[in-house]
C-alpha atoms as a PDB file:
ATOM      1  CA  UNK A   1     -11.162  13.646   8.229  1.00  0.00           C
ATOM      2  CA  UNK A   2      -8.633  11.610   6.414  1.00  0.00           C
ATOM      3  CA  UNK A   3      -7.538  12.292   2.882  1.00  0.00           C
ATOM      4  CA  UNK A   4      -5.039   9.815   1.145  1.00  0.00           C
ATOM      5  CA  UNK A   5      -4.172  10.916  -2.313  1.00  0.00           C
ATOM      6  CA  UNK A   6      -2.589   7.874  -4.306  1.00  0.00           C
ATOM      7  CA  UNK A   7       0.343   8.686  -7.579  1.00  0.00           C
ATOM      8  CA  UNK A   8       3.344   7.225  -9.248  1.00  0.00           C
ATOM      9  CA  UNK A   9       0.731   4.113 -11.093  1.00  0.00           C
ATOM     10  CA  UNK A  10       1.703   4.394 -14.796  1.00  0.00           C
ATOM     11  CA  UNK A  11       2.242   1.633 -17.913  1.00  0.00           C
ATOM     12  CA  UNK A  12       5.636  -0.478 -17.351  1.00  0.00           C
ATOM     13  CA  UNK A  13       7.336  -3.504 -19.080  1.00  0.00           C
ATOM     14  CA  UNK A  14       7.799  -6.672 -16.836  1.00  0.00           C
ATOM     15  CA  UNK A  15      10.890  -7.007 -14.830  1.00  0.00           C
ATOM     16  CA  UNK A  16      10.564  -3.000 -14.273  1.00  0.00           C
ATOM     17  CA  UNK A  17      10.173  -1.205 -11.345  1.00  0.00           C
ATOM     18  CA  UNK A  18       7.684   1.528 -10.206  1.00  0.00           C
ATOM     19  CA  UNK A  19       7.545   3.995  -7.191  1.00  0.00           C
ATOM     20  CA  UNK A  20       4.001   4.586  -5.181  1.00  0.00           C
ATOM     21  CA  UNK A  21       3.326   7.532  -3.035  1.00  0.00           C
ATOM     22  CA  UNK A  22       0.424   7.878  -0.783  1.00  0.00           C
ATOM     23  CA  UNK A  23       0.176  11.485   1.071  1.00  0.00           C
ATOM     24  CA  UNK A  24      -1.859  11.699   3.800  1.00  0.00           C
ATOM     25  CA  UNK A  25      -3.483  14.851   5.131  1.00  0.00           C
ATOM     26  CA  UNK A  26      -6.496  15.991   7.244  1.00  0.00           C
ATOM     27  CA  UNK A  27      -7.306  17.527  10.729  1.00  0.00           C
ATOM     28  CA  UNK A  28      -7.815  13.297  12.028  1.00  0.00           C
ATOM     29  CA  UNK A  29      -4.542  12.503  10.268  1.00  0.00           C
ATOM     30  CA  UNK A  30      -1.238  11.641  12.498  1.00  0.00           C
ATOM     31  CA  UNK A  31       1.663   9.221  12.067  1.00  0.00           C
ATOM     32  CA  UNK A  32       0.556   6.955  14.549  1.00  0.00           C
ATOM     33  CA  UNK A  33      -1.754   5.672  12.046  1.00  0.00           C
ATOM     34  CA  UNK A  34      -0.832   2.021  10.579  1.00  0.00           C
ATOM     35  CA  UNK A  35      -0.945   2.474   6.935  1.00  0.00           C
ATOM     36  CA  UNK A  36      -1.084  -0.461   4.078  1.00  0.00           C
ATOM     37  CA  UNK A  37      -1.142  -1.073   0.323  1.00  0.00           C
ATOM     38  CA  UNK A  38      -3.701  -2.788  -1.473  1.00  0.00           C
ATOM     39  CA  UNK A  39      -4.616  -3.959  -4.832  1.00  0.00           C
ATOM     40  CA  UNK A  40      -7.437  -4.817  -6.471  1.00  0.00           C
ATOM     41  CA  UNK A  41      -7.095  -6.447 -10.490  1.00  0.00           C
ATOM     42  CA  UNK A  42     -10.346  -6.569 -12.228  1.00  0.00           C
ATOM     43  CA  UNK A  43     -12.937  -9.105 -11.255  1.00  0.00           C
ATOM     44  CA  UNK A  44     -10.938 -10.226  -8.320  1.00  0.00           C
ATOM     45  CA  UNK A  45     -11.247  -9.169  -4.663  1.00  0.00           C
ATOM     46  CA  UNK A  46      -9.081  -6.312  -2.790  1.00  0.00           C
ATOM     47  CA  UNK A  47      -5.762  -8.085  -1.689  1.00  0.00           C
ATOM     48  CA  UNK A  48      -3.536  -6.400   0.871  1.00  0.00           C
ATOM     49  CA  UNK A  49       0.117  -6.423   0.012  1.00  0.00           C
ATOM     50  CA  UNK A  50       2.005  -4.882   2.483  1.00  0.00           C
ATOM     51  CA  UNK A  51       1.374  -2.884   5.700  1.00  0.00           C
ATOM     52  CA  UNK A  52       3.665  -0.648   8.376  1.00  0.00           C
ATOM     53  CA  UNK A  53       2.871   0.201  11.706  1.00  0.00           C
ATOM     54  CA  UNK A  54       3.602   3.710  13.520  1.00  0.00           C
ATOM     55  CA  UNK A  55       7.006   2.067  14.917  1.00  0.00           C
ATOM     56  CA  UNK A  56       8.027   1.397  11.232  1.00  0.00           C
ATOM     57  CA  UNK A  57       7.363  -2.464  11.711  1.00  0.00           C
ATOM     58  CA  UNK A  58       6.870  -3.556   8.021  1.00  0.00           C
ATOM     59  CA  UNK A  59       4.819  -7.060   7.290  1.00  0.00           C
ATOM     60  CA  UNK A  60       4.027  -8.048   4.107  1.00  0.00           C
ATOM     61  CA  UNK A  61       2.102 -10.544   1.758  1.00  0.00           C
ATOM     62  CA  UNK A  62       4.138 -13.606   0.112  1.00  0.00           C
ATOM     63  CA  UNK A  63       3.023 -12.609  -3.301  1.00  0.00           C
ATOM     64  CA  UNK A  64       4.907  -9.560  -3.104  1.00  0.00           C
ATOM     65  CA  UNK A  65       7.470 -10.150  -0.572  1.00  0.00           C
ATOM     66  CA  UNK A  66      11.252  -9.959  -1.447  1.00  0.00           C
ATOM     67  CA  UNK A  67       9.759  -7.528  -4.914  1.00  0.00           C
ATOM     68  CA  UNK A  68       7.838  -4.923  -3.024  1.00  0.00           C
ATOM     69  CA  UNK A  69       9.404  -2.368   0.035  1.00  0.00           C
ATOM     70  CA  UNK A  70       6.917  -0.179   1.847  1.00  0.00           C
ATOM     71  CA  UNK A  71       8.227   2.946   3.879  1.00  0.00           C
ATOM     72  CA  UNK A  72       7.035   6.109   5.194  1.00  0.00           C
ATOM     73  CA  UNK A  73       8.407   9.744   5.647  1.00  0.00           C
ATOM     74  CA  UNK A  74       6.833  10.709   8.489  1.00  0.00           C
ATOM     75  CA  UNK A  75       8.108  14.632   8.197  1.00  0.00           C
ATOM     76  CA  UNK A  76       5.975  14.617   5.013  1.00  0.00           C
ATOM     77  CA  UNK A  77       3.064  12.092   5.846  1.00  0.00           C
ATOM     78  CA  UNK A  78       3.857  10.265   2.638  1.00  0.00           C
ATOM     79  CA  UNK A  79       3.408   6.511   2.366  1.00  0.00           C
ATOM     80  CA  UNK A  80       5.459   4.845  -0.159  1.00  0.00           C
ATOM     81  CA  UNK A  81       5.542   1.157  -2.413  1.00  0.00           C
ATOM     82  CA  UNK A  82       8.653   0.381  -3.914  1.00  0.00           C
ATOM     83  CA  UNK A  83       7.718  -2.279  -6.566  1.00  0.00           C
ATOM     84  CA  UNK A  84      10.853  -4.198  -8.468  1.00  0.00           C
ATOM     85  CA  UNK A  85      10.691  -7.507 -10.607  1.00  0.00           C
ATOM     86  CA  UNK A  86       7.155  -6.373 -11.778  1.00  0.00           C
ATOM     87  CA  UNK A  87       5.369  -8.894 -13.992  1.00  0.00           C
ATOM     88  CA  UNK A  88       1.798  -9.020 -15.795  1.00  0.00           C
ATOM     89  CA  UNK A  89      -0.198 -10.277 -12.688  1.00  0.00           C
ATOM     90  CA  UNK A  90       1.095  -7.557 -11.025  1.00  0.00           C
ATOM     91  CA  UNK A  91      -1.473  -5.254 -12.920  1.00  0.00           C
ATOM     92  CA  UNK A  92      -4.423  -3.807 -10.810  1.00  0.00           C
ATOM     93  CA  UNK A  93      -5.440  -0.599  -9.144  1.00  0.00           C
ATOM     94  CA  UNK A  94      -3.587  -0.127  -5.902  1.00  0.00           C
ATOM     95  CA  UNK A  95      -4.584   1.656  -2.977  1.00  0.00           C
ATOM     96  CA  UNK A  96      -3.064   3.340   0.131  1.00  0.00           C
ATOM     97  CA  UNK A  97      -5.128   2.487   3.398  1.00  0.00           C
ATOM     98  CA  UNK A  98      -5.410   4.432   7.079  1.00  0.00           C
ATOM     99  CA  UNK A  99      -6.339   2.553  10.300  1.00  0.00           C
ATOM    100  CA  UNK A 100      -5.512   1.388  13.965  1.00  0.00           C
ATOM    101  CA  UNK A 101      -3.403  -1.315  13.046  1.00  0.00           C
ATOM    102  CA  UNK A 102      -3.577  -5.294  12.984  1.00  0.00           C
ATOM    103  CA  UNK A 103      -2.043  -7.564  15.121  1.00  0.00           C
ATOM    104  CA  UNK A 104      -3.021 -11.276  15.493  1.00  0.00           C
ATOM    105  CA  UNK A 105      -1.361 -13.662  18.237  1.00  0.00           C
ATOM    106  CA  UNK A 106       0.796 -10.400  18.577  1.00  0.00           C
ATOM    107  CA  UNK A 107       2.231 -10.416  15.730  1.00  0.00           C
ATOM    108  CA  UNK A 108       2.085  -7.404  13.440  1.00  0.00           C
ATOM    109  CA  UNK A 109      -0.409  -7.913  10.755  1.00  0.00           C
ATOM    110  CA  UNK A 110      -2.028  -6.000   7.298  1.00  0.00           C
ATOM    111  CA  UNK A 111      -5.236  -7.308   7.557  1.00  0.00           C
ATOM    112  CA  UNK A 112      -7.995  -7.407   5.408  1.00  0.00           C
ATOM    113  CA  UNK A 113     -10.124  -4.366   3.805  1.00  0.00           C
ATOM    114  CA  UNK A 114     -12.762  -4.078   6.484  1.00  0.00           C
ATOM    115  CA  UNK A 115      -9.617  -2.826   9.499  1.00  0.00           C
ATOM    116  CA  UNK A 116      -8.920  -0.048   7.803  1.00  0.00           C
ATOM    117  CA  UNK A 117     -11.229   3.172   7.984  1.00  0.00           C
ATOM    118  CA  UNK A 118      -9.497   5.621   5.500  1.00  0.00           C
ATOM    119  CA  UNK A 119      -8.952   4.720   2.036  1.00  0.00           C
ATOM    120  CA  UNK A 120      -7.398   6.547  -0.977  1.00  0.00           C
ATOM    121  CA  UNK A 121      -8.680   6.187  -4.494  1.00  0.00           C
ATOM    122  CA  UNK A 122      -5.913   4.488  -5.883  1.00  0.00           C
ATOM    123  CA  UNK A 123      -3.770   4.796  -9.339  1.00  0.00           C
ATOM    124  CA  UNK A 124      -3.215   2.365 -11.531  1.00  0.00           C
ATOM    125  CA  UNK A 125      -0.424  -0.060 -12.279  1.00  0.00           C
ATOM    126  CA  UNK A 126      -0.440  -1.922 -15.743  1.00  0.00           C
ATOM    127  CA  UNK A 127       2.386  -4.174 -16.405  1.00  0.00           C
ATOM    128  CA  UNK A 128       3.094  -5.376 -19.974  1.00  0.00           C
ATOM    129  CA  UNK A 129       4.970  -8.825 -20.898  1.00  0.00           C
END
């Protein structure tokens, strides 16, 4: 068992900045786990935004990249998001994700929803213009 616990979503203007944790947990739990964030506005699909393998390889998707920082303390088995420059789109539920990791044509990789096994149940981020 797996359990990924999600916090730090709240209500912030645009151009602000909020931090996400994600602590994992759970007898089937261990830091060589690749772990990802995903986010998921309303009436639009699940779209992975970043993603960080057990050797602290970081990749990450272009809407996001140069705004967003993902990291992980592995002494505490928390995940974190570091989201600056936040604007309106930016507003969905976001979710921390478990799995083996993605690589494709070797190259590190974060996937799509179906490669990851363990999924938290996400906090909300709702950015206002």
């Amino acid at each position: 068992q797996v359990l990924l616990v999600e916090s730090g979503g709240g209500s912030v203007q645009a151009g602000g900045s909020l931090r996400l944790s994600c602590a994992a947990s759970g007898h089937d739990y261990n830091s060589a786990y690749s772990m990802a964030w995903f986010r998921q506005a309303p009436g639009k699909e699940r779209e992975g935004l970043a993603a960080i393998d057990s050797d602290a390889t970081t990749t990450y998707a272009d809407s996001v990249k140069d705004r967003f920082t993902i990291s992980k303390d592995n002494t505490k088995n928390i995940l974190y998001l570091q989201m600056n420059s936040l604007t309106p789109e930016d507003t969905a539920m976001y979710y921390c994700a478990a799995g083996a990791g993605v690589y494709r044509d070797y190259r590190f990789d974060i996937g799509s929803e179906g490669d990851y096994g363990y999924w938290g149940k996400g906090t909300q981020v709702t950015v206002s213009s």
